[in-house]
N, C-alpha and C. Protein backbone atom coordinates (compact mmCIF):
# COMPACT_ATOMS: atom_id res chain seq x y z
N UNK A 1 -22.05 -0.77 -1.06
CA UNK A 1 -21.60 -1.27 0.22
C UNK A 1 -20.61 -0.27 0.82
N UNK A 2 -21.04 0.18 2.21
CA UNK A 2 -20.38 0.77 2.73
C UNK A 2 -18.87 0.38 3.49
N UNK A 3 -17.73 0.68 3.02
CA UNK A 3 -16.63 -0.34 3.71
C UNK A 3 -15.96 0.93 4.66
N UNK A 4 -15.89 0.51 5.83
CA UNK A 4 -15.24 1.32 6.84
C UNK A 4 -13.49 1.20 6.63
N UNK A 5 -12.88 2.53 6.39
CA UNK A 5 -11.68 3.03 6.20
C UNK A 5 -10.77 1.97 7.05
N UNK A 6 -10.88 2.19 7.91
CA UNK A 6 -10.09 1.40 9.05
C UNK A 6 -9.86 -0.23 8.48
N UNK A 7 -10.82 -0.54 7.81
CA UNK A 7 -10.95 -1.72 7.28
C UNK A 7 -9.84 -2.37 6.12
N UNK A 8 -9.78 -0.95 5.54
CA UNK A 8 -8.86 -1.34 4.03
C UNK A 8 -7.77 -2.16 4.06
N UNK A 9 -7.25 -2.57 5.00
CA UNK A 9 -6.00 -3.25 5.21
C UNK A 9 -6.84 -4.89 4.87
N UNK A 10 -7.45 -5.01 4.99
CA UNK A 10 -8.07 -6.35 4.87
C UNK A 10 -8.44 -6.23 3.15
N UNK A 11 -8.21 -5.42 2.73
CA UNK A 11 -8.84 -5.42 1.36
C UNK A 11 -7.60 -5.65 0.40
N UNK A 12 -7.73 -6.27 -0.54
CA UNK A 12 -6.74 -5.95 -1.48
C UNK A 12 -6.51 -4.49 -2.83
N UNK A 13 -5.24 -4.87 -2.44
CA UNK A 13 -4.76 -3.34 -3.08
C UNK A 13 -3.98 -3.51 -4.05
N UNK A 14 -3.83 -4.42 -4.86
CA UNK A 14 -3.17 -4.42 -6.02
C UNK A 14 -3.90 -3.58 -7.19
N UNK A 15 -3.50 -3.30 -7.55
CA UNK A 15 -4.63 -2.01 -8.99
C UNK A 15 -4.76 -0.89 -8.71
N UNK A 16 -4.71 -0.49 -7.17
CA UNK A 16 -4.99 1.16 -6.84
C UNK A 16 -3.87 1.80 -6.78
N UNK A 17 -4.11 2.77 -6.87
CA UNK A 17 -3.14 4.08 -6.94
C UNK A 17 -2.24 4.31 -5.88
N UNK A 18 -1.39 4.59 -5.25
CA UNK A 18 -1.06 5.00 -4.21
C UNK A 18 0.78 5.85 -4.02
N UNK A 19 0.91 6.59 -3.08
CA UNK A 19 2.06 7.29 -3.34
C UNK A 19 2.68 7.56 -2.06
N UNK A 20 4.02 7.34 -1.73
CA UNK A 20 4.66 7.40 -0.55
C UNK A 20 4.67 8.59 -0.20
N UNK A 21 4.35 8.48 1.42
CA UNK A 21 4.47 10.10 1.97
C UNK A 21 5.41 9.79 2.84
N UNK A 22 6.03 9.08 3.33
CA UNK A 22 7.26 8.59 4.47
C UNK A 22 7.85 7.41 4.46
N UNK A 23 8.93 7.37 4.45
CA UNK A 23 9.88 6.11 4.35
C UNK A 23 10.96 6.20 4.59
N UNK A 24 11.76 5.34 5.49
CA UNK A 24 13.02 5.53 6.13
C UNK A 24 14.19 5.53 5.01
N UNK A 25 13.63 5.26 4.11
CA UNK A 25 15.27 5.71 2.89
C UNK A 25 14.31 6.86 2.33
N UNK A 26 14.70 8.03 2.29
CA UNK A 26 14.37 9.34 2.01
C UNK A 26 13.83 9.38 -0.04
N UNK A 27 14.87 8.63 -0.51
CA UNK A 27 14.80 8.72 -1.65
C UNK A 27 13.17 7.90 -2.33
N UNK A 28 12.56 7.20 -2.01
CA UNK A 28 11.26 6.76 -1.64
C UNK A 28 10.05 7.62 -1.65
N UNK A 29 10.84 8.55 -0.60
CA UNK A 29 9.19 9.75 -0.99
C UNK A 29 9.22 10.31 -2.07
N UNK A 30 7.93 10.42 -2.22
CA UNK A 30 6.97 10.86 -3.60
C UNK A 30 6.70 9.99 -4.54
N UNK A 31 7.24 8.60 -4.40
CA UNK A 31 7.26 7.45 -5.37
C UNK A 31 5.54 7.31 -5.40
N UNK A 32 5.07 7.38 -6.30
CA UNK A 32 3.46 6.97 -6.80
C UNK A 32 3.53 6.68 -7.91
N UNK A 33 2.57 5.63 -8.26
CA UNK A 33 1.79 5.19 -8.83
C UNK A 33 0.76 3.77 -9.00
N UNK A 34 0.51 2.77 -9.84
CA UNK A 34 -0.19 1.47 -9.54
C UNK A 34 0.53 0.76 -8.71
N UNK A 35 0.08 -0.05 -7.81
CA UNK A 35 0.24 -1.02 -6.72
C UNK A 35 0.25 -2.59 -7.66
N UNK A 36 1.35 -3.00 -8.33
CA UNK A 36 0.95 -4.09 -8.87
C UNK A 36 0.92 -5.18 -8.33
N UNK A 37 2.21 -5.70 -7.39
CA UNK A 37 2.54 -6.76 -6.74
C UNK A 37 2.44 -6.49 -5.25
N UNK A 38 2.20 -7.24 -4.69
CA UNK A 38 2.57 -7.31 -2.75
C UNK A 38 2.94 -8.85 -2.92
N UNK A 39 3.87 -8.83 -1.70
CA UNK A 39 4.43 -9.98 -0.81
C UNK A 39 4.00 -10.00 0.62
N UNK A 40 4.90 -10.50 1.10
CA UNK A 40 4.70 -10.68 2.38
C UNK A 40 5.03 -9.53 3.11
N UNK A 41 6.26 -8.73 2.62
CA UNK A 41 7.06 -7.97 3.07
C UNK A 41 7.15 -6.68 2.07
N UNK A 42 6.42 -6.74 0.80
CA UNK A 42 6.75 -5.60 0.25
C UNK A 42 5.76 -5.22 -1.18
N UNK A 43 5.88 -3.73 -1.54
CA UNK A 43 4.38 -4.03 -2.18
C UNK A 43 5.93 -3.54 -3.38
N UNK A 44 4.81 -3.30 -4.98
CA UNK A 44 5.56 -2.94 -6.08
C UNK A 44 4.40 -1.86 -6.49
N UNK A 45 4.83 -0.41 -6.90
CA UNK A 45 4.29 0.36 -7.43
C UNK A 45 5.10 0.21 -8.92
N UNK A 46 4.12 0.70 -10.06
CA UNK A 46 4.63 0.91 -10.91
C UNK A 46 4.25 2.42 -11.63
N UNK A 47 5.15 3.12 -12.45
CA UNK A 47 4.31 4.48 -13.10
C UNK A 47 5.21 3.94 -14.54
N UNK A 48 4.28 4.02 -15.65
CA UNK A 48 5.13 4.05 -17.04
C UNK A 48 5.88 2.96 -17.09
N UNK A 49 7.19 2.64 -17.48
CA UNK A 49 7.88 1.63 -17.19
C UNK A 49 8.38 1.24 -16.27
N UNK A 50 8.66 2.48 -15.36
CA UNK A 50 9.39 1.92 -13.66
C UNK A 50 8.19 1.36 -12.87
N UNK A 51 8.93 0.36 -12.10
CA UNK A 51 8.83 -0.33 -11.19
C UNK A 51 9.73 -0.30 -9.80
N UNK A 52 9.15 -0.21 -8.56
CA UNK A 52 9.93 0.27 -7.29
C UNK A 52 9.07 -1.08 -6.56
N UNK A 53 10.34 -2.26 -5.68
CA UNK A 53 9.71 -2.89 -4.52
C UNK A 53 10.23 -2.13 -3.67
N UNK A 54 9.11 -1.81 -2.27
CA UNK A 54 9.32 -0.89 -1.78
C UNK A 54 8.90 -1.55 0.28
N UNK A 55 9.43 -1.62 0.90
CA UNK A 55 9.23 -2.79 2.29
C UNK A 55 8.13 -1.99 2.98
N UNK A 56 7.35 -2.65 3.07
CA UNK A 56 5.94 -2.34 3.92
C UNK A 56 6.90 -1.61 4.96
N UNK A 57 7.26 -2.29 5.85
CA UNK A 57 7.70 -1.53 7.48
C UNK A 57 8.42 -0.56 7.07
N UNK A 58 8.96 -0.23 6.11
CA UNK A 58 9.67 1.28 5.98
C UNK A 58 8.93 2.18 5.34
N UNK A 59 7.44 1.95 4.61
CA UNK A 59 6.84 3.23 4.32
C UNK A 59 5.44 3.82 4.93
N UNK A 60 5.00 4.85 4.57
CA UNK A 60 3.84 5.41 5.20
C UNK A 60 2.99 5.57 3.72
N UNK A 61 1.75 5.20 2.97
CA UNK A 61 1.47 5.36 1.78
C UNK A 61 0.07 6.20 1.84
N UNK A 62 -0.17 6.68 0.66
CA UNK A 62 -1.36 7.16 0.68
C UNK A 62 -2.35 6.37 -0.50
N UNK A 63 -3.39 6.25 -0.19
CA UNK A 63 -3.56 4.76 -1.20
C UNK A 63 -5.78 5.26 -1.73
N UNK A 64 -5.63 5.53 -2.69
CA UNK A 64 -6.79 6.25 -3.23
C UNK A 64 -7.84 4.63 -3.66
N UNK A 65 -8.84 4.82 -2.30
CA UNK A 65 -10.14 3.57 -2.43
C UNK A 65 -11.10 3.80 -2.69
N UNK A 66 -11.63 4.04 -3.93
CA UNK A 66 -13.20 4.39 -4.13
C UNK A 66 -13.66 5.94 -3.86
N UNK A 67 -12.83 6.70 -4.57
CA UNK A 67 -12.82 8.12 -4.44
C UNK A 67 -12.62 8.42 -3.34
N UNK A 68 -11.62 7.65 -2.05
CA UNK A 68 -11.12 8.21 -1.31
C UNK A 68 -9.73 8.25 -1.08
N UNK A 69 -9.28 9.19 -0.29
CA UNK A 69 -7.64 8.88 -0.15
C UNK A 69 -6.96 8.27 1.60
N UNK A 70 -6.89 7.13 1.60
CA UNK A 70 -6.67 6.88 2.73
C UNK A 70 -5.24 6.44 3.21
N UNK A 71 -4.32 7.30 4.48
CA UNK A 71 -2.64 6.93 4.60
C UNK A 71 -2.86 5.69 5.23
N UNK A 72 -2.17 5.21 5.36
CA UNK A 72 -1.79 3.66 5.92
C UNK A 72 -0.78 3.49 5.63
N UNK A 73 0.21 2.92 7.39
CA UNK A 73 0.95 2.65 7.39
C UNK A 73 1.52 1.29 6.97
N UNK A 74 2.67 1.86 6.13
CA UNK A 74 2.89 -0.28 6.00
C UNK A 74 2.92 -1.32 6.87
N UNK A 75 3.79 -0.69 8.28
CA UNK A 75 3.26 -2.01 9.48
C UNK A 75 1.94 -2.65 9.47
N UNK A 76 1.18 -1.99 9.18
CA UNK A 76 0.09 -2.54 8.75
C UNK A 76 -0.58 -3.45 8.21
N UNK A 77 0.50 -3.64 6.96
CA UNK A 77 0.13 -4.24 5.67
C UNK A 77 1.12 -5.29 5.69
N UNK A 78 2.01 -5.79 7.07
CA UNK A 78 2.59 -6.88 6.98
C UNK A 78 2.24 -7.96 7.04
N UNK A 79 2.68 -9.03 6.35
CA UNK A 79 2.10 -10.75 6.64
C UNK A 79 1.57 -10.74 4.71
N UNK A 80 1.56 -11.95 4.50
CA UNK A 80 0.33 -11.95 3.54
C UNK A 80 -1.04 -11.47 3.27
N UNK A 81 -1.26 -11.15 2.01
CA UNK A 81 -2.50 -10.36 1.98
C UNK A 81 -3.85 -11.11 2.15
N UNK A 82 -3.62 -12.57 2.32
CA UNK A 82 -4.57 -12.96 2.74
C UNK A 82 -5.11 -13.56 4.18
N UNK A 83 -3.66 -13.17 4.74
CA UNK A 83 -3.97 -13.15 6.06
C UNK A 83 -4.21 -11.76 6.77
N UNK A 84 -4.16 -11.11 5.68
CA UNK A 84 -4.72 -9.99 6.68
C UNK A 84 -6.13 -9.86 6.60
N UNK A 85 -6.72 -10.66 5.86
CA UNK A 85 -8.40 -11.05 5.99
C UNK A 85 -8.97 -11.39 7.15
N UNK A 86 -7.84 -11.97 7.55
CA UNK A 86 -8.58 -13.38 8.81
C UNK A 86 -8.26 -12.17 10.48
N UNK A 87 -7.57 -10.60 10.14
CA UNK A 87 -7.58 -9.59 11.11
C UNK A 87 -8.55 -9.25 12.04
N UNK A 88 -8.97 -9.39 13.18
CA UNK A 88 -10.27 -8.71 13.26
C UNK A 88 -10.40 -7.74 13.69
């Protein structure tokens, strides 16, 4: 199944990879690794033992879907993740 990029925000992203390329607290960039948790307001990457909650509206991520790498902004990814299903 072909899923159009633009789309991914409707998809869930807990399990994938992903790594900050911009975020208004500086110390943030380069933070990558698994996407374990999201909220309403904020996702959780983890690498090894660390864990970072990190606020959707303050980052820019790069987020690897099915052998691709796609940025998306966190404004994006605000609200619950299952309302961002019901997006059109």
């Amino acid at each position: 199944m072909e899923i159009n990029l633009k789309d991914i925000i409707k998809y869930e992203l807990i399990g994938l990879k992903a790594k900050v390329i911009a975020s208004k607290n500086k110390s943030n960039i380069g933070i990558e690794g698994k996407i374990i948790d999201e909220t309403k307001s904020t996702i959780m990457i983890e690498k090894g033992e660390k864990q970072k909650r990190l606020f959707k509206n303050n980052i820019i991520i790069d987020v690897k879907f099915n052998k691709r790498v796609v940025r998306i902004d966190g404004k994006l990814l605000a609200g619950r993740p299952k309302e961002r299903v019901k997006i059109k």
